[in-house]
Structures are given as C-alpha cells and as structure tokens.
C-alpha atoms as a PDB file:
ATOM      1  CA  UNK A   1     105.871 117.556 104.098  1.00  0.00           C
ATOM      2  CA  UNK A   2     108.443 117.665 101.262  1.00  0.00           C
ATOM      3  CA  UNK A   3     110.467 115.023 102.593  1.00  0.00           C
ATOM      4  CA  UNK A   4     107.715 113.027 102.455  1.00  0.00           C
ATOM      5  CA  UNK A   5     106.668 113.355  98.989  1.00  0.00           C
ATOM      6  CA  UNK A   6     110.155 112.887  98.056  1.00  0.00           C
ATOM      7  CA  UNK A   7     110.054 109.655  99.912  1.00  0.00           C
ATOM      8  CA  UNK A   8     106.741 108.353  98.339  1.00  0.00           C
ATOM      9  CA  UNK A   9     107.433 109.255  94.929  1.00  0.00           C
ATOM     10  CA  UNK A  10     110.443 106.849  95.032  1.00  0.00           C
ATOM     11  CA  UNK A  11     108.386 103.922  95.976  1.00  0.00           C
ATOM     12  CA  UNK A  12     107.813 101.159  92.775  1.00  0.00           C
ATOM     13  CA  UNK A  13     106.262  98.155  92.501  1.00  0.00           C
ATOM     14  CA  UNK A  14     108.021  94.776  90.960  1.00  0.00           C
ATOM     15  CA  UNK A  15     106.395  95.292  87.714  1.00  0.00           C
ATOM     16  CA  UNK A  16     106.630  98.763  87.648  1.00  0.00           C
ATOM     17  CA  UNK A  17     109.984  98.751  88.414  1.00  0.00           C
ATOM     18  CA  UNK A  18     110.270  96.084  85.868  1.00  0.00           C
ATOM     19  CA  UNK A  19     108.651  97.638  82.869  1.00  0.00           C
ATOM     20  CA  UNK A  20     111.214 101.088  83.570  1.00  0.00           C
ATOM     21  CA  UNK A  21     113.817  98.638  83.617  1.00  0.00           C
ATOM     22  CA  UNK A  22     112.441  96.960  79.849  1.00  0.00           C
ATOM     23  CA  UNK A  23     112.030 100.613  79.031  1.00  0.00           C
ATOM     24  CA  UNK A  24     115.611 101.515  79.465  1.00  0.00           C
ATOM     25  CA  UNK A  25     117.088  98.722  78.133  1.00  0.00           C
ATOM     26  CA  UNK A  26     115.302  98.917  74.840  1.00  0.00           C
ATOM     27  CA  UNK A  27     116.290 102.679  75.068  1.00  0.00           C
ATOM     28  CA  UNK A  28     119.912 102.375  75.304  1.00  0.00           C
ATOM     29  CA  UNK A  29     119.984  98.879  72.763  1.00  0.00           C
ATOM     30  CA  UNK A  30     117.374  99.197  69.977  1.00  0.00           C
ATOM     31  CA  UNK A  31     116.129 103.069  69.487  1.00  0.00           C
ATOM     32  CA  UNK A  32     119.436 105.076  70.459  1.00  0.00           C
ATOM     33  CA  UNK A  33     121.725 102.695  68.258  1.00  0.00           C
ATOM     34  CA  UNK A  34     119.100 103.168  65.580  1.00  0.00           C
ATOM     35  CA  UNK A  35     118.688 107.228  65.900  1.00  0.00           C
ATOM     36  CA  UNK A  36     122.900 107.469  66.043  1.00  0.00           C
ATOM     37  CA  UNK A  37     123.178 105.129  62.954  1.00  0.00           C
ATOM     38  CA  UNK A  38     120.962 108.110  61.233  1.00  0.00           C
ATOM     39  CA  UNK A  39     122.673 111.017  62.613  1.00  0.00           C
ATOM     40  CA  UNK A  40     125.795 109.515  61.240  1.00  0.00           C
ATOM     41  CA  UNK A  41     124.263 108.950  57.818  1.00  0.00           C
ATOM     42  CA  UNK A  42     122.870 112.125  57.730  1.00  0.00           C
ATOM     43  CA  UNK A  43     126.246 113.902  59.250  1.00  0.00           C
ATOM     44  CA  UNK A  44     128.060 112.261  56.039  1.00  0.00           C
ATOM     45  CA  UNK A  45     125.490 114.291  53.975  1.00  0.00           C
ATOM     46  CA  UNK A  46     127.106 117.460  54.368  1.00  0.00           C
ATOM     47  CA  UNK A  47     125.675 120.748  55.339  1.00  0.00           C
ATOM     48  CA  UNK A  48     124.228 120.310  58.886  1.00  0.00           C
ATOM     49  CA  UNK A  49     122.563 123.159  59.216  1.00  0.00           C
ATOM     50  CA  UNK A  50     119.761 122.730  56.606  1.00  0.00           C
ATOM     51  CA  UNK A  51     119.827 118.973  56.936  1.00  0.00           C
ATOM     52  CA  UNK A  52     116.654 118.022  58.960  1.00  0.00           C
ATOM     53  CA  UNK A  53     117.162 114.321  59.242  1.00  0.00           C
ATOM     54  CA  UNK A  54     120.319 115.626  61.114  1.00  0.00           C
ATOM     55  CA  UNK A  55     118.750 118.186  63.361  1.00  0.00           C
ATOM     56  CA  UNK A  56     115.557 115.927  64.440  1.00  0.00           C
ATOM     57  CA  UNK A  57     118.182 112.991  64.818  1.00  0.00           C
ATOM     58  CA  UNK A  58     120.191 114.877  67.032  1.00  0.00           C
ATOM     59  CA  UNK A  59     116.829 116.214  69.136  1.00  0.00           C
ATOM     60  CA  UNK A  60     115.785 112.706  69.279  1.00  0.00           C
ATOM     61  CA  UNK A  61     119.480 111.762  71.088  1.00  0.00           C
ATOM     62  CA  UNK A  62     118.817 114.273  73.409  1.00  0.00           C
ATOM     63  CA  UNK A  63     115.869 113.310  74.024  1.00  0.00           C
ATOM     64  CA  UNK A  64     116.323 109.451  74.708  1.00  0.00           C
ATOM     65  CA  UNK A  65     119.375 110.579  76.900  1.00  0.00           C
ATOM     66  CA  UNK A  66     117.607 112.360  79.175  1.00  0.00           C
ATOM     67  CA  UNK A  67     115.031 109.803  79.123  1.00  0.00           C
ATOM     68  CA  UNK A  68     117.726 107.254  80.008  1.00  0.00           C
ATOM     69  CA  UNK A  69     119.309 109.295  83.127  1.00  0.00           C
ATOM     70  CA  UNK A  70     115.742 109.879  84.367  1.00  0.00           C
ATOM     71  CA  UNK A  71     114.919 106.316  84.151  1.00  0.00           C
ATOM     72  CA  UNK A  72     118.536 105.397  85.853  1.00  0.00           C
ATOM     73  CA  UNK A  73     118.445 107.774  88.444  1.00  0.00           C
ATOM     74  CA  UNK A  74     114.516 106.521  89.209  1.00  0.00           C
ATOM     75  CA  UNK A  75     116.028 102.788  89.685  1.00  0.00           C
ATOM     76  CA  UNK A  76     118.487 103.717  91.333  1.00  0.00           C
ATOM     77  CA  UNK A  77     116.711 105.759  94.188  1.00  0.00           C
ATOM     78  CA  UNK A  78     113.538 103.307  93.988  1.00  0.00           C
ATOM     79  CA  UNK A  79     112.353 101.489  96.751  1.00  0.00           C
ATOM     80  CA  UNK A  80     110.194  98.222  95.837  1.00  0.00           C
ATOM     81  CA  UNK A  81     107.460  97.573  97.385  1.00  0.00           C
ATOM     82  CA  UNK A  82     105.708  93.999  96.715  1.00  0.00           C
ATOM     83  CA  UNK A  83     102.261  94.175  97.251  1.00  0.00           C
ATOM     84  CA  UNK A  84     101.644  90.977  97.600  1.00  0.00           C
ATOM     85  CA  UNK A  85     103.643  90.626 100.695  1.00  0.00           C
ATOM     86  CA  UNK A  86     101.637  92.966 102.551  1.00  0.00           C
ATOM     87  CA  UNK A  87     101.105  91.468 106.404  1.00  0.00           C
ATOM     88  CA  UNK A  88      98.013  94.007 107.230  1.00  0.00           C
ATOM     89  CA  UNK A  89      96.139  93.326 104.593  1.00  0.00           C
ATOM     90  CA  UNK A  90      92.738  94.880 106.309  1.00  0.00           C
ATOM     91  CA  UNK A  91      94.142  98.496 105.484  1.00  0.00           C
ATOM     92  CA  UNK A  92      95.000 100.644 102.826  1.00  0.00           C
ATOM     93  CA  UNK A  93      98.564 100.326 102.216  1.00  0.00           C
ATOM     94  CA  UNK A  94     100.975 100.669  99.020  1.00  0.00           C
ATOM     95  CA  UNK A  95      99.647  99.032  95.987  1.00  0.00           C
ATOM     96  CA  UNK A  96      96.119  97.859  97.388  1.00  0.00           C
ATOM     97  CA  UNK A  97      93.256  98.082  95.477  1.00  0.00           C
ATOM     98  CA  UNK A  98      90.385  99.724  96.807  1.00  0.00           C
ATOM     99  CA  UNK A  99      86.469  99.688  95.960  1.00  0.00           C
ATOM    100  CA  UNK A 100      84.911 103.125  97.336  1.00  0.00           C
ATOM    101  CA  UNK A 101      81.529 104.946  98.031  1.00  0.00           C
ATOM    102  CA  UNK A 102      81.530 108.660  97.645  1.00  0.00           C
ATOM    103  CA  UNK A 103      78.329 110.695  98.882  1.00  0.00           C
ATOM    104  CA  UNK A 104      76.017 109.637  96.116  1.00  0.00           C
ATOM    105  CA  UNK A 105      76.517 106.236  96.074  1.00  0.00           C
ATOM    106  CA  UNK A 106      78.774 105.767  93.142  1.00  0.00           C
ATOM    107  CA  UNK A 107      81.656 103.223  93.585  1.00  0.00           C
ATOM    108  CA  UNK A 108      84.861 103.660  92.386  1.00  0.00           C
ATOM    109  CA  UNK A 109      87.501 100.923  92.434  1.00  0.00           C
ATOM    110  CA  UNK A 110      91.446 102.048  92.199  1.00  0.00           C
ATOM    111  CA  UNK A 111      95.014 100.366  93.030  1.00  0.00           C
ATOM    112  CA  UNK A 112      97.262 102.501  94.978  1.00  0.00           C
ATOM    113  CA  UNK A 113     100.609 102.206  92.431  1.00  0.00           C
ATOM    114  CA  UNK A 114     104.022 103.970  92.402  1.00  0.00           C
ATOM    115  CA  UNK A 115     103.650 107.786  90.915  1.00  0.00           C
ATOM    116  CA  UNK A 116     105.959 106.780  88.057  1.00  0.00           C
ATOM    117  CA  UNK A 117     103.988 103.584  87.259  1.00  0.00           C
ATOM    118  CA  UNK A 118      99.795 105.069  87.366  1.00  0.00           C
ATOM    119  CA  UNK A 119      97.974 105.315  85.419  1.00  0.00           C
ATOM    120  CA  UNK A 120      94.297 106.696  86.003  1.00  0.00           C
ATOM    121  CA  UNK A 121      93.195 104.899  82.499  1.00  0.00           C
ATOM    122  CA  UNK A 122      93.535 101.469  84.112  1.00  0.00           C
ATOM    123  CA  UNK A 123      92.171 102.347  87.236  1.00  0.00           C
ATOM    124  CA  UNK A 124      95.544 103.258  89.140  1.00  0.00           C
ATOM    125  CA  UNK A 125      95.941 105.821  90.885  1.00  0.00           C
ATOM    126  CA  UNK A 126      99.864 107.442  92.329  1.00  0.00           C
ATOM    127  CA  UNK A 127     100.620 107.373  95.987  1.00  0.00           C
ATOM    128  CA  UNK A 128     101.048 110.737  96.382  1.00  0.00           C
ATOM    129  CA  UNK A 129      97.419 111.657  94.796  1.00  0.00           C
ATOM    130  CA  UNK A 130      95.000 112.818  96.896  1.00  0.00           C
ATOM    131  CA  UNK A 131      92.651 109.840  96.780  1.00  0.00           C
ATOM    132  CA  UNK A 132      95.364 107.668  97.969  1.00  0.00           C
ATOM    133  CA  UNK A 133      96.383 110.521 100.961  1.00  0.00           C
ATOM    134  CA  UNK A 134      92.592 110.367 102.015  1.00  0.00           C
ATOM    135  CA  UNK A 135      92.627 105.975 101.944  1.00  0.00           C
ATOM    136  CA  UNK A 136      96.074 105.355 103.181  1.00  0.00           C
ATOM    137  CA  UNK A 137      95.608 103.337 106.593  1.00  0.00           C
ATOM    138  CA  UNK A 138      91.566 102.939 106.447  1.00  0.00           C
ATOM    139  CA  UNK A 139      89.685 100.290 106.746  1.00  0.00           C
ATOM    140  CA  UNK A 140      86.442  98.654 105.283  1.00  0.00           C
ATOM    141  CA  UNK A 141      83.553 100.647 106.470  1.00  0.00           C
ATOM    142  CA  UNK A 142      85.841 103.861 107.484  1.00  0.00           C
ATOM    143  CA  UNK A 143      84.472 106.945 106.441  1.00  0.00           C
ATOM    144  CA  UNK A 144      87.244 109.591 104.796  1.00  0.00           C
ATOM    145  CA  UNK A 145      87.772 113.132 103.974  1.00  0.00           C
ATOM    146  CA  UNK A 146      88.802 113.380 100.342  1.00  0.00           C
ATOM    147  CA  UNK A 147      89.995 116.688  99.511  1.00  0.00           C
ATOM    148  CA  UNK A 148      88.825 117.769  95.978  1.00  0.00           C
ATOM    149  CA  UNK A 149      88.745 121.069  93.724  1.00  0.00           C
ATOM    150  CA  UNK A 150      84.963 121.706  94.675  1.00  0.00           C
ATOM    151  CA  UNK A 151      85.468 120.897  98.509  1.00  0.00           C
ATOM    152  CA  UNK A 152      85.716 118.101 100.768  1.00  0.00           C
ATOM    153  CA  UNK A 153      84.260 114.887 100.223  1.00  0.00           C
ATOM    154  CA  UNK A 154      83.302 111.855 102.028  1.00  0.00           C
ATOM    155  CA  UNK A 155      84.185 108.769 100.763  1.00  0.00           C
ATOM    156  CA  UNK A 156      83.575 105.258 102.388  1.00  0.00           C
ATOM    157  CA  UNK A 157      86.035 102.669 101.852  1.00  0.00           C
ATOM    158  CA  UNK A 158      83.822  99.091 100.878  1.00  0.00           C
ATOM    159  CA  UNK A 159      86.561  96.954  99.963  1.00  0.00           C
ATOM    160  CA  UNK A 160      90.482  96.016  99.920  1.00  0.00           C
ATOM    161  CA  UNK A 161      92.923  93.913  98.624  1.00  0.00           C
ATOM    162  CA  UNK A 162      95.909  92.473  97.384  1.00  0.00           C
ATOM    163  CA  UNK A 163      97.477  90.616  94.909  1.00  0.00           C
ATOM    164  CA  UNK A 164      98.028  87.093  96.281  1.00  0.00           C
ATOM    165  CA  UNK A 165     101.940  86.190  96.484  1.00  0.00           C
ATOM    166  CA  UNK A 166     103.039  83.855  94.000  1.00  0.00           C
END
C-alpha cells in the first residue's frame, strides 16, 4: 500500500508539470539572485548578528533552496500523464473530471489532478485523496463507497470526461 502511494504521488500532468517547472525557474533566476544581492548588501553592513535584513535574507535562501531541490527532485521522479490521451475514456482514470451524486442528491463535479498540482479551490482534487480512491475505474451510473470522517458514503458517478487532445 505504500508503494503505491509513492507511485501515485509522482504522477503530473503537462501543465502541472509545467507550472513546477515556471516555478523553479523563476526561483533559481529572479527571487534567489534578488534575496543573495541583499544578503550581500546587508553582509557589507557589518555586525550580522543584530542585522535583520541579514538574518531574514539568509532564512529566505534557505528557504527557496529547499524549495528548489523539492521542486527538482519532483521533476525528476515525475511521471506525466496527458489526460487528453486517455483511450478508455468511459472510466475514471488520471486527470478526468467527474460530475457526482452523493446520497442526498447534491452533485459535485471534480478533476482527478497530480497531488502536487490540486487544488480543492478550483475543483481538483489529488489522486491519492479519497474521493479519487472511491472513483478510480467507475463508470457512469456506478454506485461507490466513499470513505469519509462520519462513515461510508455512497456516491454515484453521473458524468466523465476529458480534455480533448490538441
């Protein structure tokens, strides 16, 4: 079971594997040049250990550097999923977006993303969450278990699909 969730949380799609790759790159040219052209100003000021422009600049570094060899190591283990080449496009696969029921009648719609790329606010929702466990392989009219805080929960699946390939 941990192998798997390894496994899944590597999987990207083109554009999210796109925007980490926009993210590094402004990382490592724009903001860390910018941070280390501070530190060095504020090094030149003297006493470092009262000098807060210093100190922050210096947390700041650390924290775009580890930033950076997440996002590396993230692109470098990724594996990118298109979904618009999906064949089986009459199940729930990676990156579909799904329209659901749950017991009272309330629809939900979500797209089944990467879990570095998700984001609940725009409807996505990671791989490895346990509304896309419960709609992996169903199909339109299937009836699933959805395993929530308060219990189990029935959800009907109503609609999929895909982006169309460009």
């Amino acid at each position: 079971m941990v192998t798997e969730k390894i496994a899944l949380n590597r999987y990207l799609s083109p554009y999210g594997a796109a925007l980490m790759r926009r993210e590094l790159r402004e990382l490592a040219q724009e903001e860390r040049p910018k941070v280390v052209e501070v530190v060095s100003w504020a090094a030149s000021n003297g006493d470092r250990s009262e000098n807060a422009d210093y100190q922050y600049g210096k947390r700041r570094l650390r924290e775009i550097d580890r930033r950076m060899r997440f996002l590396t190591r993230r692109l470098d283990q990724a594996v990118i999923v298109d979904p618009a080449a999906q064949k089986n496009r009459d199940r729930v696969f990676f990156g579909a977006t799904v329209c659901y029921a749950d017991e009272d009648d309330r629809e939900y719609k979500v797209t089944i993303l990467g879990a570095d790329e998700a984001d609940l606010a725009r409807g996505e929702v990671s791989l490895i969450s346990p509304v896309a466990r419960a709609l992996m392989r169903a199909r339109v009219e299937d009836e699933v278990t959805l395993h929530t805080p308060s219990g189990p929960m029935i959800i009907e699946v109503l609609s999929i699909s895909y982006p169309q390939s460009p």
